[in-house]
C-alpha atoms as a PDB file:
ATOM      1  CA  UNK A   1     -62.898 -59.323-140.505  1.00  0.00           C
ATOM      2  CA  UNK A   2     -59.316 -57.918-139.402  1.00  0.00           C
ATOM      3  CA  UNK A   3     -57.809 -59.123-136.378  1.00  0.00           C
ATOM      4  CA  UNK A   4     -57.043 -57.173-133.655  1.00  0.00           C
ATOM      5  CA  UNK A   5     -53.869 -55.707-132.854  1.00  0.00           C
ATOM      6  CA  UNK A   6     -54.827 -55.436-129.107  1.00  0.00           C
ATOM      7  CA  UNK A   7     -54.774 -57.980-126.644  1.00  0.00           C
ATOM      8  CA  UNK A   8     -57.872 -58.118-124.202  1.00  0.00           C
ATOM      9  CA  UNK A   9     -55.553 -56.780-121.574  1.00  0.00           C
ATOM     10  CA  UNK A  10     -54.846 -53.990-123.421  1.00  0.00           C
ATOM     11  CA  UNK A  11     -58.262 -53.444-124.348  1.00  0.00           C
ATOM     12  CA  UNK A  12     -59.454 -53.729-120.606  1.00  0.00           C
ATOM     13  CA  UNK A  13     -56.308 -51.116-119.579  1.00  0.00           C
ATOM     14  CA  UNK A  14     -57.546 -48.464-122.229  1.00  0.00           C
ATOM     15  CA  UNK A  15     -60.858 -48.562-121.169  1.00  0.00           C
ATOM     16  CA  UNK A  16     -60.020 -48.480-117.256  1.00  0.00           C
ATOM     17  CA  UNK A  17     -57.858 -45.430-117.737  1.00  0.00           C
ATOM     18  CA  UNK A  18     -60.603 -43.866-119.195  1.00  0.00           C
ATOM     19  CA  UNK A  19     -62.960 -44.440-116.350  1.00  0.00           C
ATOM     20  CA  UNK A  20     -60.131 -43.290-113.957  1.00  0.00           C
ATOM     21  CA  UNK A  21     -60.242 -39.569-115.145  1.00  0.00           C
ATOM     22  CA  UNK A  22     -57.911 -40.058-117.726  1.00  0.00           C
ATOM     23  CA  UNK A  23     -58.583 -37.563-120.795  1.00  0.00           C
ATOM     24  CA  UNK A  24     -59.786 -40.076-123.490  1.00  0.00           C
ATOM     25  CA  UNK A  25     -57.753 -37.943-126.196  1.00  0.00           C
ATOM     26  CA  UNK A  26     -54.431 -38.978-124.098  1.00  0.00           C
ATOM     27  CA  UNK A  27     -55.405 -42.782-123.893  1.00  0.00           C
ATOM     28  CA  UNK A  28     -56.013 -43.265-127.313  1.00  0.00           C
ATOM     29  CA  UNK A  29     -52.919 -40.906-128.345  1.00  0.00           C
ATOM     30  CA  UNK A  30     -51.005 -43.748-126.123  1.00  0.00           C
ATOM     31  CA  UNK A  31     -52.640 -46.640-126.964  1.00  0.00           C
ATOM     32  CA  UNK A  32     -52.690 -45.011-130.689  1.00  0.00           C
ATOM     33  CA  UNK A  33     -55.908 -45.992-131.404  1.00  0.00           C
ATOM     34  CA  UNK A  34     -59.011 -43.331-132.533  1.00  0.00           C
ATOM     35  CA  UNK A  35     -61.472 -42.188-130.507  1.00  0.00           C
ATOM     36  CA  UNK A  36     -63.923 -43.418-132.501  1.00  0.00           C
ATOM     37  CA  UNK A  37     -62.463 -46.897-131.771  1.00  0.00           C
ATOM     38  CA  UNK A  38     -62.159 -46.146-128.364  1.00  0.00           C
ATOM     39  CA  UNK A  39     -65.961 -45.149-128.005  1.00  0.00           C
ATOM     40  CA  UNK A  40     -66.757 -48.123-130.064  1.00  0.00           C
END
Protein backbone atom coordinates (compact mmCIF):
# COMPACT_ATOMS: atom_id res chain seq x y z
CA UNK A 1 0.00 0.00 0.00
CA UNK A 2 1.38 3.68 -0.76
CA UNK A 3 1.95 5.94 1.96
CA UNK A 4 0.33 8.94 2.39
CA UNK A 5 1.50 12.20 1.44
CA UNK A 6 -0.84 13.90 4.02
CA UNK A 7 -0.36 14.26 7.51
CA UNK A 8 -3.51 13.58 9.79
CA UNK A 9 -3.61 17.29 10.34
CA UNK A 10 -3.93 17.91 6.99
CA UNK A 11 -6.35 15.32 6.49
CA UNK A 12 -8.54 16.62 9.49
CA UNK A 13 -8.13 20.50 7.90
CA UNK A 14 -9.46 19.29 4.39
CA UNK A 15 -12.23 17.66 5.71
CA UNK A 16 -13.22 20.58 8.26
CA UNK A 17 -13.17 23.10 5.46
CA UNK A 18 -15.46 21.10 3.77
CA UNK A 19 -17.98 20.95 6.52
CA UNK A 20 -17.52 24.78 6.96
CA UNK A 21 -19.21 25.67 3.55
CA UNK A 22 -16.22 25.48 1.73
CA UNK A 23 -16.88 24.32 -2.06
CA UNK A 24 -15.28 20.79 -2.00
CA UNK A 25 -13.91 21.50 -5.70
CA UNK A 26 -11.75 24.50 -4.02
CA UNK A 27 -10.42 22.27 -1.07
CA UNK A 28 -9.23 19.62 -3.04
CA UNK A 29 -7.89 22.13 -5.88
CA UNK A 30 -5.79 23.46 -2.64
CA UNK A 31 -5.02 20.57 -0.96
CA UNK A 32 -4.49 19.06 -4.69
CA UNK A 33 -6.00 16.04 -4.01
CA UNK A 34 -9.29 14.49 -6.18
CA UNK A 35 -12.53 14.55 -5.18
CA UNK A 36 -12.83 11.18 -5.34
CA UNK A 37 -10.11 11.03 -2.63
CA UNK A 38 -11.67 13.60 -0.81
CA UNK A 39 -15.13 11.71 -0.67
CA UNK A 40 -13.23 8.63 0.09
Amino acid sequence: MKASRLSDAQKASIVKQGEDGVPVARVCREARISQATYFN
